[in-house]
Protein backbone atom coordinates (compact mmCIF):
# COMPACT_ATOMS: atom_id res chain seq x y z
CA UNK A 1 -35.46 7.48 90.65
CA UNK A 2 -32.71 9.78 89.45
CA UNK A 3 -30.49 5.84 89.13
CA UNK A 4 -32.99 4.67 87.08
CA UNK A 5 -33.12 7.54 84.40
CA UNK A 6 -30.07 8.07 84.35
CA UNK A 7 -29.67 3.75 83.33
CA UNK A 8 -32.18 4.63 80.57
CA UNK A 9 -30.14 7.58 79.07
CA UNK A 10 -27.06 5.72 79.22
CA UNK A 11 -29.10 3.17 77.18
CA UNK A 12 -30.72 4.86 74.85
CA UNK A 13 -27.40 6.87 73.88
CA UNK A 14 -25.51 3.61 73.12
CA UNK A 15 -28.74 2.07 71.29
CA UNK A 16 -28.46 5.62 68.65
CA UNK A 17 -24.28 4.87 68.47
CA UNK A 18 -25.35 1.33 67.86
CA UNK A 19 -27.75 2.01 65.22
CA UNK A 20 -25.41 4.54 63.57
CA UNK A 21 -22.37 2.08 63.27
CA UNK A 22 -25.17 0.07 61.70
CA UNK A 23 -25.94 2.46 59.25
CA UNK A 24 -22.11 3.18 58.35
CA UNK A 25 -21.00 -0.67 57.99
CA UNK A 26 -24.48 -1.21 55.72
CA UNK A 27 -23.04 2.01 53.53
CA UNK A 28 -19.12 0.29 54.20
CA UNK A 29 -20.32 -2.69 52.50
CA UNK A 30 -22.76 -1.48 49.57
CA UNK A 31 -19.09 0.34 48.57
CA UNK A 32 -17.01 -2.74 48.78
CA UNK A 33 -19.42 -4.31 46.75
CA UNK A 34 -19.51 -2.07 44.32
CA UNK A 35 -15.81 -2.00 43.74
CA UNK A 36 -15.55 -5.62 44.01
CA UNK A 37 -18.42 -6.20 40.98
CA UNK A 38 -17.42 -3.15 38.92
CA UNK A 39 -14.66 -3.92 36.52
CA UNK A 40 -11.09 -2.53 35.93
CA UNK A 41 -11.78 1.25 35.08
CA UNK A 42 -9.97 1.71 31.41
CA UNK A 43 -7.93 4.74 30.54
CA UNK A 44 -9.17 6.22 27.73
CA UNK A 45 -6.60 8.33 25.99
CA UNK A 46 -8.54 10.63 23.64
CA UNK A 47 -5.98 12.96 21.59
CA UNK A 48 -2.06 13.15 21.78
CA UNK A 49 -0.41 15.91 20.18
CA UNK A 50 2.87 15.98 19.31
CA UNK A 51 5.37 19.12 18.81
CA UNK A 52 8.25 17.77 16.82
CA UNK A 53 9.23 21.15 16.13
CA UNK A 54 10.25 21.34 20.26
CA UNK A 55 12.31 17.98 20.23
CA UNK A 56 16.14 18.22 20.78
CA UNK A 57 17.92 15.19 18.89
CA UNK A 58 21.80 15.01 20.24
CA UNK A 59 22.28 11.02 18.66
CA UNK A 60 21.08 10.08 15.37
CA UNK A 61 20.90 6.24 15.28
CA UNK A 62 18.75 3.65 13.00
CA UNK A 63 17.87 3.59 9.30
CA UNK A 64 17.31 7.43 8.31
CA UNK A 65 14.10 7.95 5.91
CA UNK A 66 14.22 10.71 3.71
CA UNK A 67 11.29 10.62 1.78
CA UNK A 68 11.87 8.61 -1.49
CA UNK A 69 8.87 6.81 -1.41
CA UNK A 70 5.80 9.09 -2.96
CA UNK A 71 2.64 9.77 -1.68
CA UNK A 72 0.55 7.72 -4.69
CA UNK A 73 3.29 4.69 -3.88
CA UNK A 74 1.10 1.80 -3.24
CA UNK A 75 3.47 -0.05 -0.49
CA UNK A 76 1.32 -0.13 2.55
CA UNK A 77 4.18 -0.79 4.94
CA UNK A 78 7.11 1.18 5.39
CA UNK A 79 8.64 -2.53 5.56
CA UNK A 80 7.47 -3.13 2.38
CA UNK A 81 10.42 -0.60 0.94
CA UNK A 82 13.20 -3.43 1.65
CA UNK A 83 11.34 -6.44 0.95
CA UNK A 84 11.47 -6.40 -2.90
CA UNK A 85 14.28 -7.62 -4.38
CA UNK A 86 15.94 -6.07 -7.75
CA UNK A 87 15.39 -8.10 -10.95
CA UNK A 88 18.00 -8.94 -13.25
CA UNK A 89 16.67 -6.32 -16.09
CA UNK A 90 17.25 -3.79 -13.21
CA UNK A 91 20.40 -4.10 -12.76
CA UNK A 92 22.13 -1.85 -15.75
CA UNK A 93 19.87 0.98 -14.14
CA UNK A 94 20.82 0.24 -10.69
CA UNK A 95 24.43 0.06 -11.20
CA UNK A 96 23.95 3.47 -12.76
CA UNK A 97 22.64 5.27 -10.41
CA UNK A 98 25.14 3.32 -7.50
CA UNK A 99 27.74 5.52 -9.18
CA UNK A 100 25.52 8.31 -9.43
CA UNK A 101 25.02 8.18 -5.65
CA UNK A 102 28.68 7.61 -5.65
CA UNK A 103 30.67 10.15 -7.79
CA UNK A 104 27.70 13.21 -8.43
CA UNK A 105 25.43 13.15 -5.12
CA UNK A 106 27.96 13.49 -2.94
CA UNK A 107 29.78 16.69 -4.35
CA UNK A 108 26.12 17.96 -4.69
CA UNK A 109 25.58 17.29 -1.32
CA UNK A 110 27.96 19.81 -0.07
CA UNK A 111 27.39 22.51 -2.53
CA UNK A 112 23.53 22.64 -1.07
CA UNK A 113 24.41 22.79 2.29
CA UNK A 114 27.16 25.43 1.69
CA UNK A 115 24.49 27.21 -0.58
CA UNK A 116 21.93 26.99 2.48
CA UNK A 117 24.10 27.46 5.18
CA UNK A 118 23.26 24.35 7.03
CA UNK A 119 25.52 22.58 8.78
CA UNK A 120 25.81 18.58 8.10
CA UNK A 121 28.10 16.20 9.71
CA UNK A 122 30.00 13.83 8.21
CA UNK A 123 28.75 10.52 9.99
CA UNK A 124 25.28 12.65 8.80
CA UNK A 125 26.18 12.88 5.18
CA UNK A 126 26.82 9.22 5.08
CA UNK A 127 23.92 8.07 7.09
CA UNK A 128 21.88 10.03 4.26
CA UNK A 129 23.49 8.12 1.63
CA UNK A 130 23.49 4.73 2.87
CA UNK A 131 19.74 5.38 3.09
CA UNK A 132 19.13 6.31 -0.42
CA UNK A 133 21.44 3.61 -1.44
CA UNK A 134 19.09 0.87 0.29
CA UNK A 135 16.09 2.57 -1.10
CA UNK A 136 17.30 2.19 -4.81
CA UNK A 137 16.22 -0.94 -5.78
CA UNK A 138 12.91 -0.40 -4.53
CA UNK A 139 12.63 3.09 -6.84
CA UNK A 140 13.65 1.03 -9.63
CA UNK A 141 11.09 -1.42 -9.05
CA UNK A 142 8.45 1.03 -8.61
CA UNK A 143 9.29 3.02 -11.94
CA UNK A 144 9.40 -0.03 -14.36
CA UNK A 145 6.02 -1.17 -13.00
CA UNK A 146 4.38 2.59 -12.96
CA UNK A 147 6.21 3.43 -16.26
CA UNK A 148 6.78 -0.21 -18.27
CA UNK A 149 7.04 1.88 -21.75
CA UNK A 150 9.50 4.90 -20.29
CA UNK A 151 13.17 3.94 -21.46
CA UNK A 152 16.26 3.60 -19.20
CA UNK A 153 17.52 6.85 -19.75
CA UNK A 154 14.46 8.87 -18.74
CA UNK A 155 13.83 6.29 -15.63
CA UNK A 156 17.44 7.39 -15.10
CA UNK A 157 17.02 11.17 -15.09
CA UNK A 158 13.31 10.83 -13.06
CA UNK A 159 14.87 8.80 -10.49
CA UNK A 160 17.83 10.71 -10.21
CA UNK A 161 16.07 14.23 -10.00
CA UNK A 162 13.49 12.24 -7.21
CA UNK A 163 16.60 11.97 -5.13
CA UNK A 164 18.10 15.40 -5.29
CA UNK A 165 14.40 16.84 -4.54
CA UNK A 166 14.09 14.40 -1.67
CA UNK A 167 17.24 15.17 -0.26
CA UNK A 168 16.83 19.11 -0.56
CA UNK A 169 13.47 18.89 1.11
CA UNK A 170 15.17 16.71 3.71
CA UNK A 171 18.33 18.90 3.91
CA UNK A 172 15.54 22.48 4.18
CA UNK A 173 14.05 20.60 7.43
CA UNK A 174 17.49 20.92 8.75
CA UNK A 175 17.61 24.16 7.89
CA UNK A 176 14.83 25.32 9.77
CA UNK A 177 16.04 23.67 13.41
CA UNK A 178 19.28 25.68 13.30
C-alpha cells in the first residue's frame, strides 16, 4: 500500500509541473505574438535644446553668414541669397561698393576690433569679407525692388551702413566668447 501512494504522489507532482509548463509556454507565446503583430516602436523626440553659448569652435570652415539679409527679406531659403543674379543697371552700384568692401571696410575692420578689444584672425577677417562680397549682389537686388524710387547714392549709403551694422553685431558676438 505504501508502493502504491507513493506511485500516485509521484504522479500527481509531475501532472502540477506539467500543467505549470503549460501555463508558462501559453503566456511564452501570447508575448511572442504580441511582439511579432505590434509594429516597430517609433522614437519620438519631443524638444532639443541647444546651448550655443557652451560650444568650443577651434576650425572655422564653409561660407560664413553674418547677417545681411533682414528679418522683413522675403527670400524663403537661405539658398535663395546666391541664386539671383545682378542686372546690368546694378552694376555702377555694385562696382561701388566692391571698392568700398575693398579700400574702407577693411581699415574699419581693424579699428572696431582694436576699439573692442576682440581679437580677429587674419584668415577670419577675410572669410568675413569674402562673405559680404558674395552677398552684394543680392542686397542690391533687394534695395532696387524694396526702394525702385531711392537714387544710387542713398542705396549706396543704406547698403553700406547695413554692412558696417551687420558686421559690428557679428564682430560683438565675438566679443562676448572671449
Amino acid at each position: 500500500m505504501n508502493n502504491y501512494y507513493s506511485w500516485q504522489s509521484y504522479i500527481q507532482q509531475m501532472m502540477k509541473q506539467l500543467e505549470q509548463q503549460q501555463q508558462i509556454i501559453q503566456q511564452l507565446q501570447k508575448q511572442v505574438e504580441s511582439l511579432t503583430s505590434n509594429e516597430k516602436p517609433q522614437t519620438v523626440i519631443e524638444k532639443i535644446e541647444y546651448h550655443f553659448d557652451q560650444l568650443k569652435i577651434e576650425t572655422l570652415e564653409g561660407t560664413l553668414q553674418i547677417g545681411l539679409t533682414p528679418n522683413g527679406s522675403d527670400l524663403s531659403d537661405i539658398g535663395d541669397l546666391y541664386s539671383k543674379q545682378a542686372n546690368q543697371h546694378q552694376q555702377p552700384l555694385l562696382h561701388s561698393l566692391q571698392q568700398y568692401m575693398t579700400s574702407e571696410v577693411p581699415d574699419w575692420m581693424d579699428q572696431y576690433v582694436r576699439d573692442h578689444d576682440i581679437r580677429l584672425e587674419d584668415q577670419h577677417k577675410q572669410q568675413i569679407l569674402a562673405d559680404v562680397r558674395k552677398q552684394l549682389p543680392d542686397r542690391v537686388h533687394m534695395y532696387k525692388e524694396q526702394h525702385p524710387d531711392m537714387d544710387e547714392t542713398a542705396l549706396l549709403h543704406q547698403i553700406q551702413t547695413e554692412i558696417r551694422n551687420s558686421m559690428a553685431a557679428y564682430f560683438d558676438t565675438l566679443e562676448g566668447e572671449d
